[in-house]
C-alpha atoms as a PDB file:
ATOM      1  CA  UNK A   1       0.000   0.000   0.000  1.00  0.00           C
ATOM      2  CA  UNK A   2       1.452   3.420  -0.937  1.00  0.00           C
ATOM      3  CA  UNK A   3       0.581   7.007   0.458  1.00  0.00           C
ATOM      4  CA  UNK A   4      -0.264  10.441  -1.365  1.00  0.00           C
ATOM      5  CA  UNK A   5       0.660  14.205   0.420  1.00  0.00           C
ATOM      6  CA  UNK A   6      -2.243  15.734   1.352  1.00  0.00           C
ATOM      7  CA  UNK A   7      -1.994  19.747   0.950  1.00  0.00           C
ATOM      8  CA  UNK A   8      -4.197  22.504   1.575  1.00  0.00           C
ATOM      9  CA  UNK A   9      -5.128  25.448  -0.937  1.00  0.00           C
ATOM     10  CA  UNK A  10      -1.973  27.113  -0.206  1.00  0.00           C
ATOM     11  CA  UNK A  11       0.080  23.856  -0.828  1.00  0.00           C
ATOM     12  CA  UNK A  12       0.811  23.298   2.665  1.00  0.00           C
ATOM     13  CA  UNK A  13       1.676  19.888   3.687  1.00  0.00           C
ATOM     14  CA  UNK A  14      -1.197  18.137   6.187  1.00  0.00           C
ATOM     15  CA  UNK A  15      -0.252  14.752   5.561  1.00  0.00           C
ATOM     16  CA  UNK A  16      -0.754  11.522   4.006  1.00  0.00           C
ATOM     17  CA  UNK A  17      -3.567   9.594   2.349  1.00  0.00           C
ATOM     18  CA  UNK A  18      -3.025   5.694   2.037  1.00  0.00           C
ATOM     19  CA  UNK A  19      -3.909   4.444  -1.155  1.00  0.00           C
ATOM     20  CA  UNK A  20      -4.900   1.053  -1.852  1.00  0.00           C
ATOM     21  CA  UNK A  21      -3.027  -1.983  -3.952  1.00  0.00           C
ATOM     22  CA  UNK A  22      -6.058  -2.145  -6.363  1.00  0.00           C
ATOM     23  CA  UNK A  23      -6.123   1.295  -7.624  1.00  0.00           C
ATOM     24  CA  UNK A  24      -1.586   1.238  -7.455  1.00  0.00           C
ATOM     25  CA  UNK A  25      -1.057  -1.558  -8.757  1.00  0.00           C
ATOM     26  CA  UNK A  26      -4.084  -2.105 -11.534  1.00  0.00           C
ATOM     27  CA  UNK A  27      -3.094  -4.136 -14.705  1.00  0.00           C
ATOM     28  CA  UNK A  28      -5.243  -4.394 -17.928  1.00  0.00           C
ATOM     29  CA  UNK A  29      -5.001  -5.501 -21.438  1.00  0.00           C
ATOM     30  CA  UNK A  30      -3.496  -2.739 -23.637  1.00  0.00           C
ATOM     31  CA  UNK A  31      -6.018  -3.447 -26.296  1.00  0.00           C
ATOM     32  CA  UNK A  32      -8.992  -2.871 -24.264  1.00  0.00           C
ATOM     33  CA  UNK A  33      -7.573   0.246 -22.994  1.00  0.00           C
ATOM     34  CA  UNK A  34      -6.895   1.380 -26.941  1.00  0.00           C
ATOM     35  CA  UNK A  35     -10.096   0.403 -27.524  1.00  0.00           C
ATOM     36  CA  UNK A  36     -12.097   2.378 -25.057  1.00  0.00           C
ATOM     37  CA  UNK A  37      -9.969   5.330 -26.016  1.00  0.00           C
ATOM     38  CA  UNK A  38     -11.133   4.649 -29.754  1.00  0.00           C
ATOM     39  CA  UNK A  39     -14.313   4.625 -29.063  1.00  0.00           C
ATOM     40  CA  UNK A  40     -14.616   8.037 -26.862  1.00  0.00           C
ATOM     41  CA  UNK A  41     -13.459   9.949 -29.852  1.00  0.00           C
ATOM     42  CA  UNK A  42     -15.742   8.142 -32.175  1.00  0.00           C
ATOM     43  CA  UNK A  43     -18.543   8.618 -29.931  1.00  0.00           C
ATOM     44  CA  UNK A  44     -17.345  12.623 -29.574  1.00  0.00           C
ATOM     45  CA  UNK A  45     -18.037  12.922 -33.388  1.00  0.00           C
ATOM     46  CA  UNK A  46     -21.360  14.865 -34.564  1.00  0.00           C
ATOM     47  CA  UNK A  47     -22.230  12.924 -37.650  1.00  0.00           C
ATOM     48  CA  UNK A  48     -23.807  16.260 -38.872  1.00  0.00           C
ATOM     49  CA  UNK A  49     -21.519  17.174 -41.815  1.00  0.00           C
ATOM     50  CA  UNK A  50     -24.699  16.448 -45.141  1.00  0.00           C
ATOM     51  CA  UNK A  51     -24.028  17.384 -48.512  1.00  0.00           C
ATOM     52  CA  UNK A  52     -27.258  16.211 -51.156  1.00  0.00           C
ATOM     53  CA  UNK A  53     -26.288  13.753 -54.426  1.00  0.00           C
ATOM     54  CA  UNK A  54     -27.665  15.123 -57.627  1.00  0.00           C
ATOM     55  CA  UNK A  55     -30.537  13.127 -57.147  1.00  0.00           C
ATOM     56  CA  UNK A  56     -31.396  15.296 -54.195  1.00  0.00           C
ATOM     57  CA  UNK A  57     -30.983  19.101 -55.457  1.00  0.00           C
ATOM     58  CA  UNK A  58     -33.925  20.487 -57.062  1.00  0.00           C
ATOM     59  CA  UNK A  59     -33.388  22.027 -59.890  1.00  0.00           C
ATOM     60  CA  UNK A  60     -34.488  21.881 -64.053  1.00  0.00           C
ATOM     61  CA  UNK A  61     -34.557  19.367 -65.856  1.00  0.00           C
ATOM     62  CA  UNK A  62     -34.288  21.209 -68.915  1.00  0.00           C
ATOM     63  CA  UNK A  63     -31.044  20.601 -71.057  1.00  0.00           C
ATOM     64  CA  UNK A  64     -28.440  23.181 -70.844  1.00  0.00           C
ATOM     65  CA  UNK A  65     -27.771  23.841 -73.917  1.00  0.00           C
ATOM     66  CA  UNK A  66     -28.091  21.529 -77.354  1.00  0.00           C
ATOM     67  CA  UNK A  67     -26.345  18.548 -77.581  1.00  0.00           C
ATOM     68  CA  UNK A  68     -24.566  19.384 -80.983  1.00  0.00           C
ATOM     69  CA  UNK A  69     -23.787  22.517 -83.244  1.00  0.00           C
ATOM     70  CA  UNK A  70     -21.629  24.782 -80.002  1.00  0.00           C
ATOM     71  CA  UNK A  71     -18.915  22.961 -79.814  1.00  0.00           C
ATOM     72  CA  UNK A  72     -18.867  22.751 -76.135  1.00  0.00           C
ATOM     73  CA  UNK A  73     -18.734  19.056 -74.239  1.00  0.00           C
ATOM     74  CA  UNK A  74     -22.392  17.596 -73.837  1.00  0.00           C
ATOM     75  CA  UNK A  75     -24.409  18.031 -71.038  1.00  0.00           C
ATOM     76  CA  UNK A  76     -27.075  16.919 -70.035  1.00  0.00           C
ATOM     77  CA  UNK A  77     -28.478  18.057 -66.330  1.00  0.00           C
ATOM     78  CA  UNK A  78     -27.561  21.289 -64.152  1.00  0.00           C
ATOM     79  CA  UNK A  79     -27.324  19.305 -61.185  1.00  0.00           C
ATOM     80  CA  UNK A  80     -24.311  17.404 -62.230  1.00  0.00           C
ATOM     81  CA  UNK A  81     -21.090  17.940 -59.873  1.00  0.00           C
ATOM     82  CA  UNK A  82     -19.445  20.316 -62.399  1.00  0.00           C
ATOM     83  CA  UNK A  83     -22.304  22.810 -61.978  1.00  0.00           C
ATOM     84  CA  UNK A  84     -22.769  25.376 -59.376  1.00  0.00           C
ATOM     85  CA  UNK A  85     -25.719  24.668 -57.579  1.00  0.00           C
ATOM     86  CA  UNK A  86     -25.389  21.071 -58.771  1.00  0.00           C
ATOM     87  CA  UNK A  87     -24.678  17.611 -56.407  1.00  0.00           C
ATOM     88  CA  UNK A  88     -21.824  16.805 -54.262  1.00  0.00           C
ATOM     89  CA  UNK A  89     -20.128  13.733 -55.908  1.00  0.00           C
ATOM     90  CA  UNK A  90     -18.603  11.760 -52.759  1.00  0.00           C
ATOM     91  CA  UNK A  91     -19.158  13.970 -50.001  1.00  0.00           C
ATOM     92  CA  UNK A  92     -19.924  13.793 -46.423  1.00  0.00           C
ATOM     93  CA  UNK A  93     -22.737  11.871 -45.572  1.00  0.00           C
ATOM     94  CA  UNK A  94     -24.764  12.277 -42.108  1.00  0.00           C
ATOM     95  CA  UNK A  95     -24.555   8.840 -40.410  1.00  0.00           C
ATOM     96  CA  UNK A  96     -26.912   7.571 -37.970  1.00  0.00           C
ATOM     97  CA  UNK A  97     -26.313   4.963 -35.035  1.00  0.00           C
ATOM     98  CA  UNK A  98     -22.744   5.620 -35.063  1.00  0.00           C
ATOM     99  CA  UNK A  99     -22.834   5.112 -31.350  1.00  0.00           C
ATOM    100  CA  UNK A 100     -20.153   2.623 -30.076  1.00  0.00           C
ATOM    101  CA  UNK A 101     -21.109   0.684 -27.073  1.00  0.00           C
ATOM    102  CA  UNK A 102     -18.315   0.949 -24.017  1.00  0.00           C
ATOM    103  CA  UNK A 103     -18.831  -1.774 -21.370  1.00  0.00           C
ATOM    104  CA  UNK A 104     -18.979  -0.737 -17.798  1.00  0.00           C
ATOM    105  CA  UNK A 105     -16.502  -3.322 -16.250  1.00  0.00           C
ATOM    106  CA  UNK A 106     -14.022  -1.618 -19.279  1.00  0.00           C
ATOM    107  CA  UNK A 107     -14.654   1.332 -18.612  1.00  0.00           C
ATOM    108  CA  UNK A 108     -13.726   0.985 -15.173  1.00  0.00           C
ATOM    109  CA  UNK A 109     -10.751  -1.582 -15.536  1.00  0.00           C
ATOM    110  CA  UNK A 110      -9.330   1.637 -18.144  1.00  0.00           C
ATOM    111  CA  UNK A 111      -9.439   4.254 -15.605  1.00  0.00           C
ATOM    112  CA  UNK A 112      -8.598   2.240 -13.297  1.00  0.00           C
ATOM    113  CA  UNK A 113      -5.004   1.290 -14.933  1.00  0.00           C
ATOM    114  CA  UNK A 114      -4.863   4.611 -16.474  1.00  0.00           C
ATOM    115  CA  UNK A 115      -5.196   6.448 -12.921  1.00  0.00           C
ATOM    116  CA  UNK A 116      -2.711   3.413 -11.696  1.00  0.00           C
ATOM    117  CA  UNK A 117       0.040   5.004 -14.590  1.00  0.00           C
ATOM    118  CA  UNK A 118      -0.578   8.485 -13.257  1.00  0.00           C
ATOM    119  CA  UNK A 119       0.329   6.830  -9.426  1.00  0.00           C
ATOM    120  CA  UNK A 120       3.609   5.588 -10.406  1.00  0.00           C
ATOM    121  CA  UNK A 121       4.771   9.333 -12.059  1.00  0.00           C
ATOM    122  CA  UNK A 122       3.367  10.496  -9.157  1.00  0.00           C
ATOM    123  CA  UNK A 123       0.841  12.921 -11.333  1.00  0.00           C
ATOM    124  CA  UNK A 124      -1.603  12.326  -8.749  1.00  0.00           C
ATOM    125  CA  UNK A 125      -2.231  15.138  -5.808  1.00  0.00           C
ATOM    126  CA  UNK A 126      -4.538  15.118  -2.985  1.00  0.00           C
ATOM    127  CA  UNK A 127      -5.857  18.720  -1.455  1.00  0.00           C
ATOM    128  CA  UNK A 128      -7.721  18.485   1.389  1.00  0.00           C
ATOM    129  CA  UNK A 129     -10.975  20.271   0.281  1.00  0.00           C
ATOM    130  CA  UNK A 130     -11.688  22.991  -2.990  1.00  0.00           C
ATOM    131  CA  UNK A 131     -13.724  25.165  -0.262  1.00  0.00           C
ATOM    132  CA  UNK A 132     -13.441  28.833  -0.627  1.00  0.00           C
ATOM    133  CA  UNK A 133     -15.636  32.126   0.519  1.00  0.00           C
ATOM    134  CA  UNK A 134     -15.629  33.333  -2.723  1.00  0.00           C
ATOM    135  CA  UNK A 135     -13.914  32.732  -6.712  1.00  0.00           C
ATOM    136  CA  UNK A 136     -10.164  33.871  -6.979  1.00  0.00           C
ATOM    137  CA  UNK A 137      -8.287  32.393  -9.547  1.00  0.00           C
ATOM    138  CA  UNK A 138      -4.969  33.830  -8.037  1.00  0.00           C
ATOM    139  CA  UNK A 139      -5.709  30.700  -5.619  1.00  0.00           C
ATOM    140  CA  UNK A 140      -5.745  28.400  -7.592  1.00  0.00           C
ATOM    141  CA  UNK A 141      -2.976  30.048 -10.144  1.00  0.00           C
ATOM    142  CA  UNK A 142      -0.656  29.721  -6.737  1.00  0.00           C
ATOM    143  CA  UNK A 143      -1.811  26.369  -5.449  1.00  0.00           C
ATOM    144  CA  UNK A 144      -0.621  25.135  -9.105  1.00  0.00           C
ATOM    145  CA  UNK A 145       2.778  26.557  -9.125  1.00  0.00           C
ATOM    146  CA  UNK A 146       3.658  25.719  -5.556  1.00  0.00           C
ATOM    147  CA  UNK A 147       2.906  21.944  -5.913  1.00  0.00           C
ATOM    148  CA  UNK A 148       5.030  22.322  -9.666  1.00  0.00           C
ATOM    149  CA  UNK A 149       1.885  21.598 -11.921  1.00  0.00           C
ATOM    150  CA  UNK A 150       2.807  21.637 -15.553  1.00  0.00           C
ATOM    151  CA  UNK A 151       0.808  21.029 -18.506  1.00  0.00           C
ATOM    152  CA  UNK A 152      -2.998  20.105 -18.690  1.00  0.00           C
ATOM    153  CA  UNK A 153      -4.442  19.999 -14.720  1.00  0.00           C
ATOM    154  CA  UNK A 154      -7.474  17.947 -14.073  1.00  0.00           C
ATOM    155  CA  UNK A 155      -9.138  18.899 -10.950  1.00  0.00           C
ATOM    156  CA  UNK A 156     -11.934  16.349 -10.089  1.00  0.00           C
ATOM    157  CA  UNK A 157     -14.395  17.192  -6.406  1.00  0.00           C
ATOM    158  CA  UNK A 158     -17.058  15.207  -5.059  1.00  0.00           C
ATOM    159  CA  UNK A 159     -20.354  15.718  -5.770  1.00  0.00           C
ATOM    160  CA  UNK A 160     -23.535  15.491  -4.367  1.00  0.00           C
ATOM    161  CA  UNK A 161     -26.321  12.300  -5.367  1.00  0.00           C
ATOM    162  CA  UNK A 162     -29.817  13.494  -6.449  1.00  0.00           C
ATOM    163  CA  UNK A 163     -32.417  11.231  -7.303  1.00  0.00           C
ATOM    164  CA  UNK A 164     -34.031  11.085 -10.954  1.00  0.00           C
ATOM    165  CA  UNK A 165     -37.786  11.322 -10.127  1.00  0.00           C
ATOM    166  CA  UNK A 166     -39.804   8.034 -11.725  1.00  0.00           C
ATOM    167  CA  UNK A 167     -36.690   6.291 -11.065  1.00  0.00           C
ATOM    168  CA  UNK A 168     -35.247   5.561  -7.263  1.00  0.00           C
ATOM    169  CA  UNK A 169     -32.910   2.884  -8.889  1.00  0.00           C
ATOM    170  CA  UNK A 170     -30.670   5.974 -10.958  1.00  0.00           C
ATOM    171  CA  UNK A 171     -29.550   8.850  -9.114  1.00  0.00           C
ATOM    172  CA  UNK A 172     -27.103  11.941 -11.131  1.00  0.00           C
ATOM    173  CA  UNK A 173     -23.720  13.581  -9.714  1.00  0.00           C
ATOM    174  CA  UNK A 174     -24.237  16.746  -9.143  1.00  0.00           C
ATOM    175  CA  UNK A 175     -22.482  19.865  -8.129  1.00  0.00           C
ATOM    176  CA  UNK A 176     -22.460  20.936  -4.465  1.00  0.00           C
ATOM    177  CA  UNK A 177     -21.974  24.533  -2.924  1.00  0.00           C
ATOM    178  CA  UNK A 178     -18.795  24.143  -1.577  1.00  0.00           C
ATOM    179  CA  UNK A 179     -16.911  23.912  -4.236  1.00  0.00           C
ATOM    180  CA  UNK A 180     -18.960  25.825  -5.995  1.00  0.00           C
ATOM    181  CA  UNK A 181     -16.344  28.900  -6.075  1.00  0.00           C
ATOM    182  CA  UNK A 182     -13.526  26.785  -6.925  1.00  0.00           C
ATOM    183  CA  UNK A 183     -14.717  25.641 -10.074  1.00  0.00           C
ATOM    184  CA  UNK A 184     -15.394  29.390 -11.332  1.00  0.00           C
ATOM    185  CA  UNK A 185     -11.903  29.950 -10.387  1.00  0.00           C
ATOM    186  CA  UNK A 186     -10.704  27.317 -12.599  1.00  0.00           C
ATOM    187  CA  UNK A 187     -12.489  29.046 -15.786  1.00  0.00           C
ATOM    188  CA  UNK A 188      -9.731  31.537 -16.132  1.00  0.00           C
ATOM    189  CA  UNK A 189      -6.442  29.481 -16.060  1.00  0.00           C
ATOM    190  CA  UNK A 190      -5.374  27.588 -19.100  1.00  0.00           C
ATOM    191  CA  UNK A 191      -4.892  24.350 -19.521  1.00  0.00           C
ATOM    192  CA  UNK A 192      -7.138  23.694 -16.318  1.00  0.00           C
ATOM    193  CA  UNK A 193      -9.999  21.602 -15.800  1.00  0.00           C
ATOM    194  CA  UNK A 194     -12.861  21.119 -13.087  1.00  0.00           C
ATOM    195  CA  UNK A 195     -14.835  18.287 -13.242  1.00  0.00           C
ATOM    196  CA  UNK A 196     -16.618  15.406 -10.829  1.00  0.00           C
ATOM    197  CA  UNK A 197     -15.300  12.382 -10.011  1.00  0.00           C
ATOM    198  CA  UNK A 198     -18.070  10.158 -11.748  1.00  0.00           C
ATOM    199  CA  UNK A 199     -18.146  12.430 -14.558  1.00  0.00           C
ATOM    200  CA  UNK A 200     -14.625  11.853 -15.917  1.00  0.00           C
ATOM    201  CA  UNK A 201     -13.647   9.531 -19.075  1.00  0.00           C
ATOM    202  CA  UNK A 202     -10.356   7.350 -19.347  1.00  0.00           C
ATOM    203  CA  UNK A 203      -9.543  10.249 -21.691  1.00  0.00           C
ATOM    204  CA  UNK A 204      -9.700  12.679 -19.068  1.00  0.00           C
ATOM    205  CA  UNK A 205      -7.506  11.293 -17.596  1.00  0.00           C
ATOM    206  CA  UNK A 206      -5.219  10.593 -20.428  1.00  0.00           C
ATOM    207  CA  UNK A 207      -4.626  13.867 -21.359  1.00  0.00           C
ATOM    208  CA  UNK A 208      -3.948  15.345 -17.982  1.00  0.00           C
ATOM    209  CA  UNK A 209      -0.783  15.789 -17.259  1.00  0.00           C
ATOM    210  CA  UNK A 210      -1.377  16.125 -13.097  1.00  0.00           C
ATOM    211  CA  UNK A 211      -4.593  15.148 -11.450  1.00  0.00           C
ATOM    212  CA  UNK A 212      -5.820  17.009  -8.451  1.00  0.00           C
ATOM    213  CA  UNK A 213      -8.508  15.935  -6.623  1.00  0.00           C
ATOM    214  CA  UNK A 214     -10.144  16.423  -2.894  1.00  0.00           C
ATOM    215  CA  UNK A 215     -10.110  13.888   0.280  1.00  0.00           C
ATOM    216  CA  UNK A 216     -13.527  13.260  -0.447  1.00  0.00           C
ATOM    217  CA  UNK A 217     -12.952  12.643  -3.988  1.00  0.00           C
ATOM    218  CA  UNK A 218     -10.414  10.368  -3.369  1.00  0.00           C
ATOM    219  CA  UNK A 219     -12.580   8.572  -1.439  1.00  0.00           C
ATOM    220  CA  UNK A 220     -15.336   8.359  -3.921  1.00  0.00           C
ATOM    221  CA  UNK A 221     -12.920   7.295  -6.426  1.00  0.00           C
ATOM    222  CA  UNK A 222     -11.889   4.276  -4.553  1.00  0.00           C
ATOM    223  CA  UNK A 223     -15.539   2.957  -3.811  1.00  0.00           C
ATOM    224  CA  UNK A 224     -16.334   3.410  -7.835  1.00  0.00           C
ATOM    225  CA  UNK A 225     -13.251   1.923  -9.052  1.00  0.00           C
ATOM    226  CA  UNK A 226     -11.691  -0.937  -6.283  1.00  0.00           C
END
């Protein structure tokens, strides 16, 4: 079992959180991992780029112009490619049920290993809460360059479990007051990130460079994931 520094907001040192062997020491297939990664961008994609065939512009039928005696090239419709107005000859197509199922078990053995990777470069930092009076990015700006943050910073909170009405099975992640002020204080800084725990992909965590995250958070993360 190893152990993360816990700070405060000014990136004082409080002390240690343990963390356990199944989050430190996760394995998974490389291939699955590559495939859930796939399959976040694909599902990321709109599908809405829709350009018609010439079978789909309306315009004349009538003959441009006759077929012998001007010694142009024949023609013989105005929505052919080559006129303005005319069809798109091979272009995008809106597609439909492009949606590529990601199993839960996967998705959770991927973040799992992929938050494991972050452990071992120790890119992983614990803060004790994100509670503050009111927004100040200068905070935040200092709390990243005393504990040496470089790159993309993911900062990932609790959050607070509301009930879907109709449905007492389901229940939604949702933002909470107290950090409330932290994440508008993230908005400003570039290359920084505020999100909830549950609400995170494997390619959130990919692209990070550091993860910060909360006690609480922390906590959370090990009941979802171990």
């Amino acid at each position: 079992m190893s152990n993360l520094k816990k700070f405060d907001l000014e990136g004082q040192e409080l002390g240690q959180v343990n963390v356990a062997d199944a989050l430190s020491q996760a394995v998974a297939n490389p291939q699955m991992v590559k495939d859930y990664i796939v399959a976040i961008r694909a599902n990321a994609r709109q599908w809405s780029a829709h350009t018609k065939t010439r079978s789909e512009v309306k315009h004349t039928t009538k003959k441009p112009h006759p077929q012998k005696g001007g010694g142009r090239a024949r023609q013989g419709s105005l929505v052919s490619p080559q006129f303005r107005g005319g069809g798109c000859a091979f272009g995008p197509r809106a597609k439909s049920n492009q949606h590529v199922r990601i199993n839960k078990k996967e998705r959770q053995a991927a973040i799992r290993f992929l938050l494991s990777e972050k452990l071992k470069s120790n890119q992983v930092h614990i803060v004790q809460n994100f509670e503050m009076d009111a927004p100040k990015t200068q905070t935040v700006s200092r709390l990243i360059k005393t504990l040496n943050l470089s790159g993309r910073v993911l900062f990932l909170s609790e959050g607070n479990y509301a009930a879907i009405p109709g449905c007492e099975e389901f229940c939604l992640s949702v933002r909470s007051e107290s950090h409330r002020n932290f994440a508008k204080s993230v908005r400003n800084i570039e290359k920084a990130r505020f999100s909830l725990v549950k609400n995170i992909s494997g390619y959130d965590v990919l692209v990070a460079k550091h993860i910060v995250l909360t006690e609480s958070a922390f906590d959370e993360l090990n009941r979802w994931l171990c």
